[in-house]
C-alpha atoms as a PDB file:
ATOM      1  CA  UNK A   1       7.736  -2.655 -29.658  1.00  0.00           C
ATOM      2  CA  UNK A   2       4.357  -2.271 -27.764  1.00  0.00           C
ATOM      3  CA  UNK A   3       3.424   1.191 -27.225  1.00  0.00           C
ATOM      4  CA  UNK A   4       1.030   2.049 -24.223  1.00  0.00           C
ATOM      5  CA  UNK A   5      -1.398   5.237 -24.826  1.00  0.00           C
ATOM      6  CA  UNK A   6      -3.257   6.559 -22.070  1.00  0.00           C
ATOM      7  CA  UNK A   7      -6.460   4.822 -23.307  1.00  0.00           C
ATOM      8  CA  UNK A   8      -4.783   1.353 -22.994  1.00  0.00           C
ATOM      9  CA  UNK A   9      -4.378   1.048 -26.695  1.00  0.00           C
ATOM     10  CA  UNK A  10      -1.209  -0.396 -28.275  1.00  0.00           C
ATOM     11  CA  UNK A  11       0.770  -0.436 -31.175  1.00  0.00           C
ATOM     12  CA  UNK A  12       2.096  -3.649 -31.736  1.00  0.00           C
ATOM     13  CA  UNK A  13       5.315  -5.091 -33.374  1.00  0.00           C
ATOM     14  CA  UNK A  14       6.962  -8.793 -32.109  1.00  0.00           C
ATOM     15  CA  UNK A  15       7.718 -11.845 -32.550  1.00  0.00           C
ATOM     16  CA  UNK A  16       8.641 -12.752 -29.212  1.00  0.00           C
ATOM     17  CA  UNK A  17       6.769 -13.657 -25.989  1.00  0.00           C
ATOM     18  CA  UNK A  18       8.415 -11.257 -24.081  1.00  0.00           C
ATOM     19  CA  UNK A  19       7.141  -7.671 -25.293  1.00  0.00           C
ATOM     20  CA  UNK A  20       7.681  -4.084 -24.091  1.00  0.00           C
ATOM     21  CA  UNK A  21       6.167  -0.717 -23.335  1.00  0.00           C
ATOM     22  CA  UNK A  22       6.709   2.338 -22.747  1.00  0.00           C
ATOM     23  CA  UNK A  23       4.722   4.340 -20.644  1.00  0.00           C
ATOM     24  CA  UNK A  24       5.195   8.393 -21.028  1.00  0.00           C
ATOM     25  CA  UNK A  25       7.425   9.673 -18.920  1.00  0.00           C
ATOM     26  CA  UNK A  26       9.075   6.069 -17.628  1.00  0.00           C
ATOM     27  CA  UNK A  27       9.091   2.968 -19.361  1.00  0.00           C
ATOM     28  CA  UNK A  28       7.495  -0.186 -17.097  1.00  0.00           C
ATOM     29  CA  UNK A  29      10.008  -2.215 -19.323  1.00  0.00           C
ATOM     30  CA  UNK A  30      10.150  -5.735 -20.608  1.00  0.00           C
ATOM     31  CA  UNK A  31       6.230  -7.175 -20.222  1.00  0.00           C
ATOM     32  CA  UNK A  32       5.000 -10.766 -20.963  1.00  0.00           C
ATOM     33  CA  UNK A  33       1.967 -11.814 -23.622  1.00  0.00           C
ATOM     34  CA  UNK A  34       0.556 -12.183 -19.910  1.00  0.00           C
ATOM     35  CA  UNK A  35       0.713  -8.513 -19.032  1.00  0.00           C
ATOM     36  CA  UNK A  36       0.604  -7.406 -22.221  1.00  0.00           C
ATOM     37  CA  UNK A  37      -3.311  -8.422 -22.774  1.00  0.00           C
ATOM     38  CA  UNK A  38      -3.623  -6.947 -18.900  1.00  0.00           C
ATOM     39  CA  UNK A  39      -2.443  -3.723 -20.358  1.00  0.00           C
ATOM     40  CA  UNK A  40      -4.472  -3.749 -23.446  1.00  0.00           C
ATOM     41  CA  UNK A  41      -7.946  -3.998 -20.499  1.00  0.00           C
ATOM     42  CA  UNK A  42      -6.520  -1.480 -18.506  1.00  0.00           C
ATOM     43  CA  UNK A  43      -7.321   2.147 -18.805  1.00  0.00           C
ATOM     44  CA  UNK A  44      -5.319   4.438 -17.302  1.00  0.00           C
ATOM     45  CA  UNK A  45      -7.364   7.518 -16.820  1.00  0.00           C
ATOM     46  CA  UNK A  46      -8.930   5.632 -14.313  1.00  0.00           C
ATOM     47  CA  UNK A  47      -6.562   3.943 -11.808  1.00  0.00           C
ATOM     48  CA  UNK A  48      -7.213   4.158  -8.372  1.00  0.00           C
ATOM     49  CA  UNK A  49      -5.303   6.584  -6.409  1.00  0.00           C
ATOM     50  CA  UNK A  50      -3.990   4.739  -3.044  1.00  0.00           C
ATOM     51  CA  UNK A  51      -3.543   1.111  -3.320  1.00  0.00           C
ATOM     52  CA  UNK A  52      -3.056  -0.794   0.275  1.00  0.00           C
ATOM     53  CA  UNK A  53      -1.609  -4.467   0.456  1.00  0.00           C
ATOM     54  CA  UNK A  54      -1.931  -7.045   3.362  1.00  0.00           C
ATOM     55  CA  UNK A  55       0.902  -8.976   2.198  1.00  0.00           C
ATOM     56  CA  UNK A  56       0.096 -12.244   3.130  1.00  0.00           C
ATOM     57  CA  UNK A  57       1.261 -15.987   2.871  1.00  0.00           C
ATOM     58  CA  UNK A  58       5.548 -15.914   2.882  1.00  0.00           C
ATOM     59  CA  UNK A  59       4.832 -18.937   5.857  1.00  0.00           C
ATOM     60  CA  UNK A  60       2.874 -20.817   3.992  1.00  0.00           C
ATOM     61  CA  UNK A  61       4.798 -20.117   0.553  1.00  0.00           C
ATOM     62  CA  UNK A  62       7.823 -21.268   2.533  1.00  0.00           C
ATOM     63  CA  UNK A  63       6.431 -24.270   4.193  1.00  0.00           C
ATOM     64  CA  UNK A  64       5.077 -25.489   0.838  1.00  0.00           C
ATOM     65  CA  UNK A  65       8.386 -25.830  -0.078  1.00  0.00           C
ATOM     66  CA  UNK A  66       9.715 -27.605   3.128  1.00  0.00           C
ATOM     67  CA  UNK A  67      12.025 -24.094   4.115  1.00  0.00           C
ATOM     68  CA  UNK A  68      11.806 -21.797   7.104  1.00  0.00           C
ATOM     69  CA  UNK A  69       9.324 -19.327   7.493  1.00  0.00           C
ATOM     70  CA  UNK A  70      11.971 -16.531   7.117  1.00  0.00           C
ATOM     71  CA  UNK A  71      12.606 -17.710   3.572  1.00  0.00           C
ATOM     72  CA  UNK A  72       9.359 -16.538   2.679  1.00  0.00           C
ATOM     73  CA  UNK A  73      10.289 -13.156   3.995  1.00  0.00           C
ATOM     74  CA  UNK A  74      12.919 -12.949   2.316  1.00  0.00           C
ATOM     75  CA  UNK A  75      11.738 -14.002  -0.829  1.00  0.00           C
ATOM     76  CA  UNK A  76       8.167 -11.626  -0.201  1.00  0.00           C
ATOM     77  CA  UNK A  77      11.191  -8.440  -0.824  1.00  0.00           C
ATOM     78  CA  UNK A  78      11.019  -9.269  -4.819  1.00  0.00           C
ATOM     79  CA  UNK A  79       7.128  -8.754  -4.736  1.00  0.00           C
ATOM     80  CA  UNK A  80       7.260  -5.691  -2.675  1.00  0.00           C
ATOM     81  CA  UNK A  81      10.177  -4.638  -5.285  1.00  0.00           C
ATOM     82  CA  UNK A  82       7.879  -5.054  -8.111  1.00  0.00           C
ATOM     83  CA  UNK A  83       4.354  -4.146  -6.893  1.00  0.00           C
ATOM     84  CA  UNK A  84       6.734  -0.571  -5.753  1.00  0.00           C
ATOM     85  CA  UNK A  85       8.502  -0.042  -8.808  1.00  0.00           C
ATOM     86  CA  UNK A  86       5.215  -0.812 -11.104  1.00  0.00           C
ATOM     87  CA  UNK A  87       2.993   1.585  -8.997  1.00  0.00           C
ATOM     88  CA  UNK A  88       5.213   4.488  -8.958  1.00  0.00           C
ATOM     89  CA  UNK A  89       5.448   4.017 -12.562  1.00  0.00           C
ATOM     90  CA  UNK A  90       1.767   3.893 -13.375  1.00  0.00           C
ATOM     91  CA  UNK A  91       1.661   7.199 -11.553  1.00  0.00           C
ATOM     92  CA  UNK A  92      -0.857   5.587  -8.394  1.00  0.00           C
ATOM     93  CA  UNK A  93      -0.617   8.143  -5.791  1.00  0.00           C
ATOM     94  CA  UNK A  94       0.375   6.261  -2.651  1.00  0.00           C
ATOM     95  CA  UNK A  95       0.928   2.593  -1.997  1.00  0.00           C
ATOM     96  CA  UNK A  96       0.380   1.118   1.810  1.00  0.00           C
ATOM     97  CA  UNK A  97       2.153  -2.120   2.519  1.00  0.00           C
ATOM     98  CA  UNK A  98       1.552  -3.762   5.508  1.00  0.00           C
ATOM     99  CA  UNK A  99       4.513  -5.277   7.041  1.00  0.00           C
ATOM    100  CA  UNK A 100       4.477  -5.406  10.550  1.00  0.00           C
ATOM    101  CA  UNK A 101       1.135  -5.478  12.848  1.00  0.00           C
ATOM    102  CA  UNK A 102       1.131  -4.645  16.625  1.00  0.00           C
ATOM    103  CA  UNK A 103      -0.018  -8.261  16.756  1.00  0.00           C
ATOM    104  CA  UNK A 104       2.649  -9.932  15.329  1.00  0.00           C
ATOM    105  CA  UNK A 105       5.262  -9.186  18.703  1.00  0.00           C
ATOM    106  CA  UNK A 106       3.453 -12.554  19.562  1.00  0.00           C
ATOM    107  CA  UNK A 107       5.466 -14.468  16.608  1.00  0.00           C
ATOM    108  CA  UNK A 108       8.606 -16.482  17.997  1.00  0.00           C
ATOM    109  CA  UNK A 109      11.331 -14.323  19.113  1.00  0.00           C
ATOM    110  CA  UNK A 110      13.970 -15.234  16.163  1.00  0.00           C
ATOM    111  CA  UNK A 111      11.244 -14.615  13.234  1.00  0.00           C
ATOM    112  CA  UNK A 112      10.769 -10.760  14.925  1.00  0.00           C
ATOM    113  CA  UNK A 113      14.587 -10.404  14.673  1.00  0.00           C
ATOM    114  CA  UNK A 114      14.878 -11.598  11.384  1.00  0.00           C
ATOM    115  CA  UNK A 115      11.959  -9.600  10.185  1.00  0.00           C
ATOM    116  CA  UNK A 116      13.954  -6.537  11.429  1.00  0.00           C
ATOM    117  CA  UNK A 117      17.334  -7.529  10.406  1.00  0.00           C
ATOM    118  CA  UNK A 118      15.439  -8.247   6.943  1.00  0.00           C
ATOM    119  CA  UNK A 119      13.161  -4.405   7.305  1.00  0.00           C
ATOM    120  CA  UNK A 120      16.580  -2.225   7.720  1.00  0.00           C
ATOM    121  CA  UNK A 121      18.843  -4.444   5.052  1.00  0.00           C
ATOM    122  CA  UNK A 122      15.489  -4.055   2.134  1.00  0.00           C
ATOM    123  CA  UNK A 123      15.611  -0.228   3.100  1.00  0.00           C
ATOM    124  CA  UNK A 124      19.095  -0.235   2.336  1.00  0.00           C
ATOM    125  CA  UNK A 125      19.030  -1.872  -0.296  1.00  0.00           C
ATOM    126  CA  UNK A 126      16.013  -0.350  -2.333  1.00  0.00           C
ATOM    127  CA  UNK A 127      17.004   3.195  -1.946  1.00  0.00           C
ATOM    128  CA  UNK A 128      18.389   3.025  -5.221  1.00  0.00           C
ATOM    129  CA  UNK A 129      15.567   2.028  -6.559  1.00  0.00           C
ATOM    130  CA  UNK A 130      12.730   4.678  -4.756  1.00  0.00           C
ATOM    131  CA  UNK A 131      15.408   7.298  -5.679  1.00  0.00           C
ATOM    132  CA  UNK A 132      15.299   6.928  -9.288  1.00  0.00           C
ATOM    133  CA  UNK A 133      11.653   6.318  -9.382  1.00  0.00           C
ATOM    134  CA  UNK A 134      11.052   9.637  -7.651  1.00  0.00           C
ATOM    135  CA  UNK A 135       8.970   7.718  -4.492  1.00  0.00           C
ATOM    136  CA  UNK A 136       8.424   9.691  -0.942  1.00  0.00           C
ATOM    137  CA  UNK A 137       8.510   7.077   1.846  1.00  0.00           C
ATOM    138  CA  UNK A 138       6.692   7.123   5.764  1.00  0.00           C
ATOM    139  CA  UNK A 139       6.066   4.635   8.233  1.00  0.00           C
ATOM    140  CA  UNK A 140       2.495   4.052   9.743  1.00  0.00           C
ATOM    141  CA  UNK A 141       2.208   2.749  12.893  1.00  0.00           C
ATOM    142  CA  UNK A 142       3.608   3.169  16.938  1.00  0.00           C
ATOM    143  CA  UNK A 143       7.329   3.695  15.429  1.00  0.00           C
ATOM    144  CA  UNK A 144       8.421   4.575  19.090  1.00  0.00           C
ATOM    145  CA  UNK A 145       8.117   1.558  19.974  1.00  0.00           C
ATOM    146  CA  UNK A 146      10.342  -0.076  17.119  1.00  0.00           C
ATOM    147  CA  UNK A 147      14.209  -0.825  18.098  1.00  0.00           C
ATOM    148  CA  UNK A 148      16.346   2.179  18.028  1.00  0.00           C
ATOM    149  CA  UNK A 149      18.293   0.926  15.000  1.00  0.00           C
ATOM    150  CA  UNK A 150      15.373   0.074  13.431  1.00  0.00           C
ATOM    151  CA  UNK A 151      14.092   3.825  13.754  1.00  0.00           C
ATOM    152  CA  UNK A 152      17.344   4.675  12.997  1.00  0.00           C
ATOM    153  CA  UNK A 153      16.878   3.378   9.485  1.00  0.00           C
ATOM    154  CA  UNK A 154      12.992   4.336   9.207  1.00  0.00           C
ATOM    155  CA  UNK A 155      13.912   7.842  10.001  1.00  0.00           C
ATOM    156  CA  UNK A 156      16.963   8.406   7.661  1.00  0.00           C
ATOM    157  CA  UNK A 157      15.022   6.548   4.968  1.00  0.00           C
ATOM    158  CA  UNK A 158      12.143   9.145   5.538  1.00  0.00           C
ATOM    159  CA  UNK A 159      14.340  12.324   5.165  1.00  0.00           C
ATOM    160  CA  UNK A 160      16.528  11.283   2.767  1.00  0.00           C
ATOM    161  CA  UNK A 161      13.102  11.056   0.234  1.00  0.00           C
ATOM    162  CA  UNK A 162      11.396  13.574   1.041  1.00  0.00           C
ATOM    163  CA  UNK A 163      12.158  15.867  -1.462  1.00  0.00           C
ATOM    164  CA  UNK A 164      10.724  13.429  -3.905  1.00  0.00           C
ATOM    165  CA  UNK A 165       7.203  14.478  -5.627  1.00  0.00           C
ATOM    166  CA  UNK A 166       5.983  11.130  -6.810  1.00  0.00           C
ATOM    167  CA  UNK A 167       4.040   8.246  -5.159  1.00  0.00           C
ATOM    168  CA  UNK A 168       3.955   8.006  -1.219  1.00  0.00           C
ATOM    169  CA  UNK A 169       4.877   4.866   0.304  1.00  0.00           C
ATOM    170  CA  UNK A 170       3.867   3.824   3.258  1.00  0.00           C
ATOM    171  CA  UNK A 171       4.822   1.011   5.107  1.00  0.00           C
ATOM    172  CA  UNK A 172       2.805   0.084   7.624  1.00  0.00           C
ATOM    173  CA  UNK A 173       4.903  -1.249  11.146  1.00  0.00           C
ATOM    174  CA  UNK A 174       3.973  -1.745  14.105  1.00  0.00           C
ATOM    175  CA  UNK A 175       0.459  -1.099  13.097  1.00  0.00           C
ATOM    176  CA  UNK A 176      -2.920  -2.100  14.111  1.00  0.00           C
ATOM    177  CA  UNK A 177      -6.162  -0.434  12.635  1.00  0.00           C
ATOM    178  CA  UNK A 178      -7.806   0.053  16.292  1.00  0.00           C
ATOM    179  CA  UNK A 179      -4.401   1.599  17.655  1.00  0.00           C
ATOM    180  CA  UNK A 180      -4.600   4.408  15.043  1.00  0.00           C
ATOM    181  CA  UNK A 181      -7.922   5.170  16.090  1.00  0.00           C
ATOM    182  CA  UNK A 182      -7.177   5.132  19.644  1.00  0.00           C
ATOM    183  CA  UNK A 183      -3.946   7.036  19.232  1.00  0.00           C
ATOM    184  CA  UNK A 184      -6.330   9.945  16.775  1.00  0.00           C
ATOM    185  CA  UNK A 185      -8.658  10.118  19.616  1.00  0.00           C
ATOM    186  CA  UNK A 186      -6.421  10.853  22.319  1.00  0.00           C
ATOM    187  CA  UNK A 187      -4.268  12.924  20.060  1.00  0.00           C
ATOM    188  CA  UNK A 188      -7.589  14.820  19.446  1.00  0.00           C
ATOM    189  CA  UNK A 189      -8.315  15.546  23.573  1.00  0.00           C
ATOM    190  CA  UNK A 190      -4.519  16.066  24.485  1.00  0.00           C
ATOM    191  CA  UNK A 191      -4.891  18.992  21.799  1.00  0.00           C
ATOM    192  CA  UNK A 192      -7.809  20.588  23.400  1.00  0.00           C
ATOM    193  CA  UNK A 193      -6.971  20.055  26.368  1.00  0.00           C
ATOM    194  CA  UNK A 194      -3.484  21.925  25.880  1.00  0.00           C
ATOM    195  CA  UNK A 195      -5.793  24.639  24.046  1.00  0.00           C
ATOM    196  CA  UNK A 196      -8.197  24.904  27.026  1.00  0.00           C
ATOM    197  CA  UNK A 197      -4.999  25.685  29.379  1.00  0.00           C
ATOM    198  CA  UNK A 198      -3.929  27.774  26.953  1.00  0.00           C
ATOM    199  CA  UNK A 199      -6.711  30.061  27.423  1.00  0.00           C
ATOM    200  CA  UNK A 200      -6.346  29.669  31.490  1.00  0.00           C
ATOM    201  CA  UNK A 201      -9.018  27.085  31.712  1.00  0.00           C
ATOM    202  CA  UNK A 202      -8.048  23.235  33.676  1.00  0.00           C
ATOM    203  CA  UNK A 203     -10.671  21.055  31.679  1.00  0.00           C
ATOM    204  CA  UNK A 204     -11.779  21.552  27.899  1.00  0.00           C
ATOM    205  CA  UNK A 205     -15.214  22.593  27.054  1.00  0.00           C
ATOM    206  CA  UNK A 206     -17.304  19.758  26.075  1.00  0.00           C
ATOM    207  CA  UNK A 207     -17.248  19.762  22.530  1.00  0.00           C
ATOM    208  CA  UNK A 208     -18.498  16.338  19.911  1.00  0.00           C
ATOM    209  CA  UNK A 209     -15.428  15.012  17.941  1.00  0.00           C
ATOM    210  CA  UNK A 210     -16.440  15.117  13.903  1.00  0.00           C
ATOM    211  CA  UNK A 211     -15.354  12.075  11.218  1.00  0.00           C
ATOM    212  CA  UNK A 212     -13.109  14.817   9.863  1.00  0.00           C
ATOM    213  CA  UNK A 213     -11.256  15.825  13.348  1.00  0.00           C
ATOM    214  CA  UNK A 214     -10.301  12.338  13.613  1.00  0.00           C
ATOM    215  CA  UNK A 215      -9.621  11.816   9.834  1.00  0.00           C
ATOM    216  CA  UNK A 216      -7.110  14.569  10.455  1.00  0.00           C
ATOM    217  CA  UNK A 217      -5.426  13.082  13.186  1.00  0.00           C
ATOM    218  CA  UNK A 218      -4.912   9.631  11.587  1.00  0.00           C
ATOM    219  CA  UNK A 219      -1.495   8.224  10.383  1.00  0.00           C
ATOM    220  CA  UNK A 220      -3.096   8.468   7.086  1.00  0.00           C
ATOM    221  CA  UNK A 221      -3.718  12.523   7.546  1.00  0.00           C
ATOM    222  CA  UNK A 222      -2.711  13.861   4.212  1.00  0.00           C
ATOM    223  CA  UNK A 223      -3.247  10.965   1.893  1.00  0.00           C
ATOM    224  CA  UNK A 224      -6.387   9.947  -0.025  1.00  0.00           C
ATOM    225  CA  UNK A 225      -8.375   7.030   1.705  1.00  0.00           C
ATOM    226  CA  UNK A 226      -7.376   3.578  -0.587  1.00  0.00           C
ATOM    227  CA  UNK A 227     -10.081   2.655  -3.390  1.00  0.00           C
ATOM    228  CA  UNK A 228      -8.398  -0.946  -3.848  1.00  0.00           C
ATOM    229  CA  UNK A 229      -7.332  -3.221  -0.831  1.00  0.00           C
ATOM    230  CA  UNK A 230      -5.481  -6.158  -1.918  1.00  0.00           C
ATOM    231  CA  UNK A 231      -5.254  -8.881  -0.165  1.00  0.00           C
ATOM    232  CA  UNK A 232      -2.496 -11.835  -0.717  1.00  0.00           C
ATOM    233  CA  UNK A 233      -3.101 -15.997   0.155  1.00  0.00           C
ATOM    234  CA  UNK A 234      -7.062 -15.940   0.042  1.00  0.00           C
ATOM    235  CA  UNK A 235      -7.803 -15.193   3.073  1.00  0.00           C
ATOM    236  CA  UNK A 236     -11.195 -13.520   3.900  1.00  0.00           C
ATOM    237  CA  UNK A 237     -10.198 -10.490   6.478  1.00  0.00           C
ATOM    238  CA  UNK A 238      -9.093  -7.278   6.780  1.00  0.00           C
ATOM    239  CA  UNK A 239      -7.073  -8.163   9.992  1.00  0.00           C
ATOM    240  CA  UNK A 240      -6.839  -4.863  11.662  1.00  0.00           C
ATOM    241  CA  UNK A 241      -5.410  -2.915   8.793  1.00  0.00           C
ATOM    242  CA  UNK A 242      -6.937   0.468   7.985  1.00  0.00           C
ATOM    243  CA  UNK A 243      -9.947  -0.039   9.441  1.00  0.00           C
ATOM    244  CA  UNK A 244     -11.174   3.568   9.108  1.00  0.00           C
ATOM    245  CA  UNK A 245      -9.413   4.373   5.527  1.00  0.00           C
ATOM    246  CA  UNK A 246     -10.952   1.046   3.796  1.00  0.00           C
ATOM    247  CA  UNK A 247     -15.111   1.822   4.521  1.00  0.00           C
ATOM    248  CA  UNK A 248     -15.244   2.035   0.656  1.00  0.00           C
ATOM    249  CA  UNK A 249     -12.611   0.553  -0.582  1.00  0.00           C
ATOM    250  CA  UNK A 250     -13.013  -1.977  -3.153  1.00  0.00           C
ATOM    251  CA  UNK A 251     -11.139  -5.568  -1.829  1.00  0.00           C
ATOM    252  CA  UNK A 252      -9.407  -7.626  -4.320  1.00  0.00           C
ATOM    253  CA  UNK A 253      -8.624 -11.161  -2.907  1.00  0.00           C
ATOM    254  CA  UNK A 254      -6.221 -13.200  -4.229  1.00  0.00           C
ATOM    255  CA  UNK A 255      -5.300 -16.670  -3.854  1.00  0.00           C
ATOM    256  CA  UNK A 256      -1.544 -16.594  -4.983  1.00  0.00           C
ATOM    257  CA  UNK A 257       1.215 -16.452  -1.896  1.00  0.00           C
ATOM    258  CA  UNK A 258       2.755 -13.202  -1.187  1.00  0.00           C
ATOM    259  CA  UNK A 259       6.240 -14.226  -3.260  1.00  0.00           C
ATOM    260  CA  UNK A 260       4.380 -15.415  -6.109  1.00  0.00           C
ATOM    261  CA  UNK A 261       2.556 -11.877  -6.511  1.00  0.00           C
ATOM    262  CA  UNK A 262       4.201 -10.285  -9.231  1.00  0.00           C
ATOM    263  CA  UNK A 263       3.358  -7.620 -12.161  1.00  0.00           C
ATOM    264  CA  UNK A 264       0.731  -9.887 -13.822  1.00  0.00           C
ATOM    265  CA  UNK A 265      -1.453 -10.400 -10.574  1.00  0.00           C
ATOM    266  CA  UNK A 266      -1.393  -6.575  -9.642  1.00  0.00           C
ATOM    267  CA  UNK A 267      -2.550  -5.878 -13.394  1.00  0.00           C
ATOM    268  CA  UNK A 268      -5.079  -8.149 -12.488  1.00  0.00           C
ATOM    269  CA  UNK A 269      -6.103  -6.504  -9.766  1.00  0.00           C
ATOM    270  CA  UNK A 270      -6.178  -3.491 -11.383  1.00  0.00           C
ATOM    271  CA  UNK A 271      -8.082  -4.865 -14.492  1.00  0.00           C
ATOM    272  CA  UNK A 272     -10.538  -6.262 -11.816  1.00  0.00           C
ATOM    273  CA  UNK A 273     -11.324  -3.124  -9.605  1.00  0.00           C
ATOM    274  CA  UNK A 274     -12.262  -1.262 -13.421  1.00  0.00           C
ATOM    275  CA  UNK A 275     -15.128  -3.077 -13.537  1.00  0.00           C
ATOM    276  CA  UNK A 276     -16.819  -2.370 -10.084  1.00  0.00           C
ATOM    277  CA  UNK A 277     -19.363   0.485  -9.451  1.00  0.00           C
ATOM    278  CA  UNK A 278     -17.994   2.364  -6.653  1.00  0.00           C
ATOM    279  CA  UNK A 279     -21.889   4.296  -5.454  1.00  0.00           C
ATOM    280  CA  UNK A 280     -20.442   5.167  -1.957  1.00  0.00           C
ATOM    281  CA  UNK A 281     -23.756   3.929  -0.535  1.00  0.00           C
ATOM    282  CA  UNK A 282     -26.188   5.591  -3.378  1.00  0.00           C
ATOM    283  CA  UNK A 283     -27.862   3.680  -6.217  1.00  0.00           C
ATOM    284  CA  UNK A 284     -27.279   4.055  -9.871  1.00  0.00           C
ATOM    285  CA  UNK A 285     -28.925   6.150 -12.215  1.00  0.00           C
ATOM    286  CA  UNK A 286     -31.202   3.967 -14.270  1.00  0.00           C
ATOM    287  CA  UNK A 287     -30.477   3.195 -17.824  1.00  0.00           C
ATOM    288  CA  UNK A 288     -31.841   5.321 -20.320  1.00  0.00           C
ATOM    289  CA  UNK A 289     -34.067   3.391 -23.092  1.00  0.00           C
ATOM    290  CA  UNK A 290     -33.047   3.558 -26.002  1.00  0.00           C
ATOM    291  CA  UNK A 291     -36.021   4.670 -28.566  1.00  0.00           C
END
């Protein structure tokens, strides 16, 4: 039995390469020697608090293996599975996943059906599993536009979680970094200018728009900005995905294909953003000498 403290230490007892640990108040279950030595780097006191994923390579995953795109989506659903599950159970505060971007309508016609299809039947499916693992759930993004069955689905989903009090996951559809911002600004002047009437007046008073009146009108409002972007198939870009939220983030990049992420590579990630110096643009203090 391998026993996880909140420093990272661990009591150890096996003989077997699979291990386990348990993790006060919910047990990540069975680990490998793999995840185990991730665990024994890995200090929880100081996780980050949002995590946001571009979840990226299920084409080329797919194509490697001479399949159809879709069965990279498909097979991308046991990564999202884990990287949810493990999260909620390390206690993160909110997970982002980015599924759908207001670019990808330009994708073939059958892929955007099947990515639906494949959206309402994972929701479905994994209520189950964000039920028992205590997880609120919200969708980022211009829902309205979405099919109505899909908002169906994305709307049930929402209510029927959100009496939960653990992580918030957010799935991120129908999104585009510059659309948020565009949809916080004019949020921001249709509210004044609805305040300006309200006081008998037909144009609002000139007034500058602050980082924090448009922080509050973001998708985002009431969640922490993300300290670790993660970023799936080694590719170099943000591609339009929280554009305002990530101006400190730390980016992890990975080379591995969206359905071959699984627990190790997020410890990884996690082991990995532990070691950076977050100075939010000011210098460190310089070492003392020792005398």
């Amino acid at each position: 039995m391998l026993t996880l403290r909140r420093k990272g230490t661990f009591d150890q007892y096996t003989d077997s390469a699979v291990l386990h640990t348990r993790l006060h108040p919910e047990s990540l279950g069975p680990v490998t020697a793999e995840e185990a030595r991730l665990l024994e780097k890995l200090d929880l006191s100081r996780l980050p608090r949002h995590i946001a994923v571009i979840m990226d390579g299920n084409g080329r995953w797919a194509q490697k293996r001479h399949l159809p795109r879709i069965a990279g989506h498909s097979a991308g659903t046991q990564s999202a599975r884990t990287t949810i599950e493990t999260c909620a159970r390390l206690h993160i505060e909110a997970l982002t996943l980015y599924a759908f971007s207001v670019e990808n309508w330009r994708r073939p016609k059958t892929e955007i059906e099947f990515l639906m299809q494949l959206l309402r039947e994972y929701i479905r499916k994994e209520m189950p599993l964000l039920q028992r693992n205590n997880i609120r759930m919200r969708f980022l993004g211009r829902t309205e536009e979405l099919p109505d069955a899909v908002r169906r689905d994305t709307r049930e989903a929402t209510e029927a979680l959100a009496k939960n009090t653990g992580m918030v996951l957010s799935i991120a559809l129908n999104y585009g970094g510059r659309s948020e911002i565009v949809d916080a600004m004019n949020a921001i002047l249709d509210a004044r200018l609805a305040q300006a009437q309200a006081n008998g007046h037909n144009r609002q008073p000139h007034q500058p728009i602050t980082e924090e009146d448009l922080a509050r009108h973001l998708y985002t409002a009431d969640l922490p900005d993300p300290d670790l972007l993660i970023r799936t198939s080694g590719e170099m870009r943000v591609s339009n995905f929280l554009l305002w939220q990530i101006a400190y983030a730390e980016i992890f990049v990975t080379d591995t294909l969206w359905p071959d992420f699984n627990r190790a590579r997020l410890l990884e990630a996690l082991v990995d953003f532990q070691k950076r110096e977050r100075r939010y643009g000011a210098i460190s203090p310089p070492a003392r000498i020792a005398r």
